[in-house]
C-alpha atoms as a PDB file:
ATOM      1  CA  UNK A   1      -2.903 -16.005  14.911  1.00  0.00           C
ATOM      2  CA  UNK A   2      -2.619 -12.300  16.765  1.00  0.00           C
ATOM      3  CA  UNK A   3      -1.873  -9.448  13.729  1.00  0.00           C
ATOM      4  CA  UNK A   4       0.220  -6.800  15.249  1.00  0.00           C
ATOM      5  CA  UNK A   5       0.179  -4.756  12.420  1.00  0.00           C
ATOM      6  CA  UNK A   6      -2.279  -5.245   9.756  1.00  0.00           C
ATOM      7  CA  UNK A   7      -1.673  -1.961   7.796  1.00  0.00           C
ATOM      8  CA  UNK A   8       2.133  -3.396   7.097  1.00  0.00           C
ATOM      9  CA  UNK A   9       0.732  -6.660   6.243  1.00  0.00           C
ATOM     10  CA  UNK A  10      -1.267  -5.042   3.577  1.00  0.00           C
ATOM     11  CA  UNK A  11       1.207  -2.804   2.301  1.00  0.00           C
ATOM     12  CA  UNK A  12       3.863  -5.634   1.857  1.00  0.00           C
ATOM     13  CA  UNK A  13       1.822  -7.950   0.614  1.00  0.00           C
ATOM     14  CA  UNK A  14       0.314  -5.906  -2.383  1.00  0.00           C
ATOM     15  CA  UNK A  15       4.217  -4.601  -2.144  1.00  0.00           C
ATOM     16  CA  UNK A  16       5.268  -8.330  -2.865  1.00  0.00           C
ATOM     17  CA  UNK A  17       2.470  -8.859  -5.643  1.00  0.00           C
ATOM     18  CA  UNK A  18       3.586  -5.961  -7.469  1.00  0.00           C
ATOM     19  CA  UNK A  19       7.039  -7.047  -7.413  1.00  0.00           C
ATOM     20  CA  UNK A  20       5.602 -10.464  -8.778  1.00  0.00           C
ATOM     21  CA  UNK A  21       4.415  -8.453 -11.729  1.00  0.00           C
ATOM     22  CA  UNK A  22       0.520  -9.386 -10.602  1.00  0.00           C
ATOM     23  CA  UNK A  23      -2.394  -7.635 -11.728  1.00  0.00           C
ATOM     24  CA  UNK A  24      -4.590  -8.109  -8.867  1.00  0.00           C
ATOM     25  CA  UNK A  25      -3.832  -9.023  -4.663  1.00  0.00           C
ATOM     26  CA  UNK A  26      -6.418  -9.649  -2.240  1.00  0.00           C
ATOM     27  CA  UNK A  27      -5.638  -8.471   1.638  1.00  0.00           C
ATOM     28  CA  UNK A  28      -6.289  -9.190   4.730  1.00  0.00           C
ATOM     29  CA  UNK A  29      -8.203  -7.877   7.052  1.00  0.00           C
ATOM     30  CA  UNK A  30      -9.830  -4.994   5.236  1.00  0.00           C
ATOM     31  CA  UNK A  31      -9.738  -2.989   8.471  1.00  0.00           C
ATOM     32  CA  UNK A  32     -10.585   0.689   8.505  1.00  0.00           C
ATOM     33  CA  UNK A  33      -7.119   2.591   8.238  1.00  0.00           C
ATOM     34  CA  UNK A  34      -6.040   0.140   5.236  1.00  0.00           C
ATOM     35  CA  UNK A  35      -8.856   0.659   3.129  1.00  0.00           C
ATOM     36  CA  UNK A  36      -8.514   4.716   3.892  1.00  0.00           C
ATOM     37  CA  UNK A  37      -4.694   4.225   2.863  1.00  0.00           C
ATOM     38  CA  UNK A  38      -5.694   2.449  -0.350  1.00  0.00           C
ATOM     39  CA  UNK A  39      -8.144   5.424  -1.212  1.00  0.00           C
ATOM     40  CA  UNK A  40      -4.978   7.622  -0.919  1.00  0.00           C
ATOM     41  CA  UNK A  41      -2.784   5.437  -3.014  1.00  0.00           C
ATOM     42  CA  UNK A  42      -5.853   5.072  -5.542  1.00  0.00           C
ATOM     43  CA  UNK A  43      -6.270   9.036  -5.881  1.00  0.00           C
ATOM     44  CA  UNK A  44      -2.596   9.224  -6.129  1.00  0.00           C
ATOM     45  CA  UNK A  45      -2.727   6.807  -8.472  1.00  0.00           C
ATOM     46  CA  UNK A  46      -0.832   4.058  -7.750  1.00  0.00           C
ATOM     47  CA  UNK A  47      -3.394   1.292  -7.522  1.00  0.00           C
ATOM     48  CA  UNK A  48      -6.302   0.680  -9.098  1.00  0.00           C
ATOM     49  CA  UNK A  49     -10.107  -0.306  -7.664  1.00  0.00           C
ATOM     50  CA  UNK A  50     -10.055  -1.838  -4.437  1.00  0.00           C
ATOM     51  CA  UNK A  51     -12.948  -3.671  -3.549  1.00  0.00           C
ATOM     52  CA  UNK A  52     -14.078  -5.119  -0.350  1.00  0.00           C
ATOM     53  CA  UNK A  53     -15.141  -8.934  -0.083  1.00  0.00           C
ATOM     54  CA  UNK A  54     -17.207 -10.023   2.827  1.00  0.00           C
ATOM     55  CA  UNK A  55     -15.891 -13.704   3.923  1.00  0.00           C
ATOM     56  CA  UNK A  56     -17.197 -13.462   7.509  1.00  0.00           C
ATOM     57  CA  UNK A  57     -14.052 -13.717   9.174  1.00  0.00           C
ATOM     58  CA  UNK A  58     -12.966  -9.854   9.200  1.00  0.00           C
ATOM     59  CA  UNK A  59     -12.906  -9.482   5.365  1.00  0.00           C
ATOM     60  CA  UNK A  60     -11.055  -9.029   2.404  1.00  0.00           C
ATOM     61  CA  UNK A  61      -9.871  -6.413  -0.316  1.00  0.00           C
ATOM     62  CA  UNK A  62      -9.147  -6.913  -3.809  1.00  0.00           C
ATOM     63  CA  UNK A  63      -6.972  -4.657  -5.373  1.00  0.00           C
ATOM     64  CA  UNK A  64      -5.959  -3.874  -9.045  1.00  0.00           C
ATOM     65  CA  UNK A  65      -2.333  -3.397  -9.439  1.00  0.00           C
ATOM     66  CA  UNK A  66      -1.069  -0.767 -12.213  1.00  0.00           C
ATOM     67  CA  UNK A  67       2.943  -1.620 -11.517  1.00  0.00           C
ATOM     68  CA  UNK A  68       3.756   1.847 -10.634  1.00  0.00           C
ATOM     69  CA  UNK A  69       4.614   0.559  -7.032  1.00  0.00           C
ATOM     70  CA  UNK A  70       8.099   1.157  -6.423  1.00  0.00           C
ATOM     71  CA  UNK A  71       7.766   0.829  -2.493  1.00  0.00           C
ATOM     72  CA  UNK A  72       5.303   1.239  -0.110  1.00  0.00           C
ATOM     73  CA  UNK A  73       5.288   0.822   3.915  1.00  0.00           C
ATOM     74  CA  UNK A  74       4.182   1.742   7.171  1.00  0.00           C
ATOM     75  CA  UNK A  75       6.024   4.522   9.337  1.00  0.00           C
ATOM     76  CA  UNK A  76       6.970   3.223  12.727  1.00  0.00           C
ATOM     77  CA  UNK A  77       6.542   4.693  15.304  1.00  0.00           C
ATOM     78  CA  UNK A  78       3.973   7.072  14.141  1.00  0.00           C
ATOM     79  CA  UNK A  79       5.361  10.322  14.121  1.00  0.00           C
ATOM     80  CA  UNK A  80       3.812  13.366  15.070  1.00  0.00           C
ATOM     81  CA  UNK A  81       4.323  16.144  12.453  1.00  0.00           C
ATOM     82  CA  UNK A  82       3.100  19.773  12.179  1.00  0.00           C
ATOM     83  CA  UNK A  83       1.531  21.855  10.156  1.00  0.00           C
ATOM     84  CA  UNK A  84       4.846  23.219   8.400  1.00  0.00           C
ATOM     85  CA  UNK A  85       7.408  19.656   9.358  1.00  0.00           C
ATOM     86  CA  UNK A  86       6.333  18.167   6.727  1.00  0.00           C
ATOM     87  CA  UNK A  87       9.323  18.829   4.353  1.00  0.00           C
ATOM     88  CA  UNK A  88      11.454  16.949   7.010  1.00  0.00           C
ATOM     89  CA  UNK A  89       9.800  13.788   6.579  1.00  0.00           C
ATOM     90  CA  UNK A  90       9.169  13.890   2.670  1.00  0.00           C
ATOM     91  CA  UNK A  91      12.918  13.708   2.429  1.00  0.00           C
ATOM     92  CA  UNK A  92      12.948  11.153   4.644  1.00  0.00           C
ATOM     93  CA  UNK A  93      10.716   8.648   3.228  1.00  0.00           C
ATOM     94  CA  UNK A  94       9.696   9.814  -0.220  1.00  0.00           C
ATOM     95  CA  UNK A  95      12.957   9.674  -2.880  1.00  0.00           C
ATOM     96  CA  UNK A  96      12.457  13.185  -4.640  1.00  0.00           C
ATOM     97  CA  UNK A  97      10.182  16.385  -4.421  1.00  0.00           C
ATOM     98  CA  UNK A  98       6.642  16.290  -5.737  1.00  0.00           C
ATOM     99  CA  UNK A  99       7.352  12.625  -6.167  1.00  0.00           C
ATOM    100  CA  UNK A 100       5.243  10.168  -3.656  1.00  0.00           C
ATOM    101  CA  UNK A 101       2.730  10.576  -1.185  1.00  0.00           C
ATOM    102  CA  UNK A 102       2.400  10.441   2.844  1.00  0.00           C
ATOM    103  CA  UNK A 103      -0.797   8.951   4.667  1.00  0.00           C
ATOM    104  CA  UNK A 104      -1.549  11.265   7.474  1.00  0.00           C
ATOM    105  CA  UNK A 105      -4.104  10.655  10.407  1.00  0.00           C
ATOM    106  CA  UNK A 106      -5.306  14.203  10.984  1.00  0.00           C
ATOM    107  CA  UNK A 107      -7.884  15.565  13.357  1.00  0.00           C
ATOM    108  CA  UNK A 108      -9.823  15.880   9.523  1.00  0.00           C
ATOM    109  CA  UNK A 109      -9.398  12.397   9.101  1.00  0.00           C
ATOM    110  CA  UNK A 110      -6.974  10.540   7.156  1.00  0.00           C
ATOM    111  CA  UNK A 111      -5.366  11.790   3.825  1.00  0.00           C
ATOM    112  CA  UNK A 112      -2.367  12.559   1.936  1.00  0.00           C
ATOM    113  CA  UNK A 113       0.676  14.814   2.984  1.00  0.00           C
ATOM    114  CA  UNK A 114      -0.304  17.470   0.263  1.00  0.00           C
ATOM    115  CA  UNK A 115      -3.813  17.836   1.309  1.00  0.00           C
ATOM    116  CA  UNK A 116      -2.606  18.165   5.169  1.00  0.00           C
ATOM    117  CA  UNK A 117      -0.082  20.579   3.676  1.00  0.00           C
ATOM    118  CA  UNK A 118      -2.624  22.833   1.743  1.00  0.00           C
ATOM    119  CA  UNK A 119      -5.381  22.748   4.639  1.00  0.00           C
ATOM    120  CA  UNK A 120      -2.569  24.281   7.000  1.00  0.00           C
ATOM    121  CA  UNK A 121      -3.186  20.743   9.429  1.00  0.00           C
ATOM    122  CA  UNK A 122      -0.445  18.293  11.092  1.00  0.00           C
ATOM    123  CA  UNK A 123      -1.097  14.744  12.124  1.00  0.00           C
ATOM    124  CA  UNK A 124       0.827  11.439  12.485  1.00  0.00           C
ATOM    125  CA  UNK A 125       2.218   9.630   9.786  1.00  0.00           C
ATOM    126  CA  UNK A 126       0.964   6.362   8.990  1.00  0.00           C
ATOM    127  CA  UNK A 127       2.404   5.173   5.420  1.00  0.00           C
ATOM    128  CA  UNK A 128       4.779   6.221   2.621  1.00  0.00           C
ATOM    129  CA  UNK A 129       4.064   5.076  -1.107  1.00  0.00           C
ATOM    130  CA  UNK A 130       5.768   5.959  -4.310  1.00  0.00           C
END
């Protein structure tokens, strides 16, 4: 089975778990950009530990649910937003001010809206949580 999207696959799957009322969901595939989102959402606290689990066949990662997942997705297509947009697409995807967080690919790497903000750098937008 071909995966066009694994990031959304992640995100609506732990999505789905937390709607379940779940403490825990394990992923699939643990690829690169979903286990850099789930560091985001884990600083900004909205999931606990994620772990990765090695099954040989592109891995796994278990993550500890809190419940204080209201939604979370994937922005498609991947906007491009600079250094002072990023007001535009808070109030586009995130449901009030200083509430939520963006995942930004950056030429610094990948992090969260505010830290993109604050370092003065734009990016493309990969995910929404709050």
């Amino acid at each position: 089975m071909v995966m066009n999207d694994p990031l959304a696959a992640v995100l609506s799957h732990i999505l789905n778990c937390e709607k379940l009322g779940r403490e825990e969901a394990i992923v699939r595939p643990a690829s690169g950009l979903a286990k850099e989102t789930l560091r985001i959402m884990q600083e900004a606290l909205y999931i606990g530990s994620a772990e990765e689990i090695n099954d040989n066949r592109g891995g796994m990662l278990k993550v500890n649910l809190l419940g204080k997942i209201n939604k979370c997705g994937v922005v498609k297509p991947r906007f491009s937003v600079g250094k002072n947009d990023y007001e535009k697409f808070e109030k586009r995807y995130l449901p009030a001010k200083g509430l939520g967080v963006l995942v930004v690919s950056t030429p610094a790497g990948i992090m969260s809206h505010n830290d993109a903000k604050n370092k003065k750098i734009g990016g493309r937008l990969i995910a929404y949580c709050y």
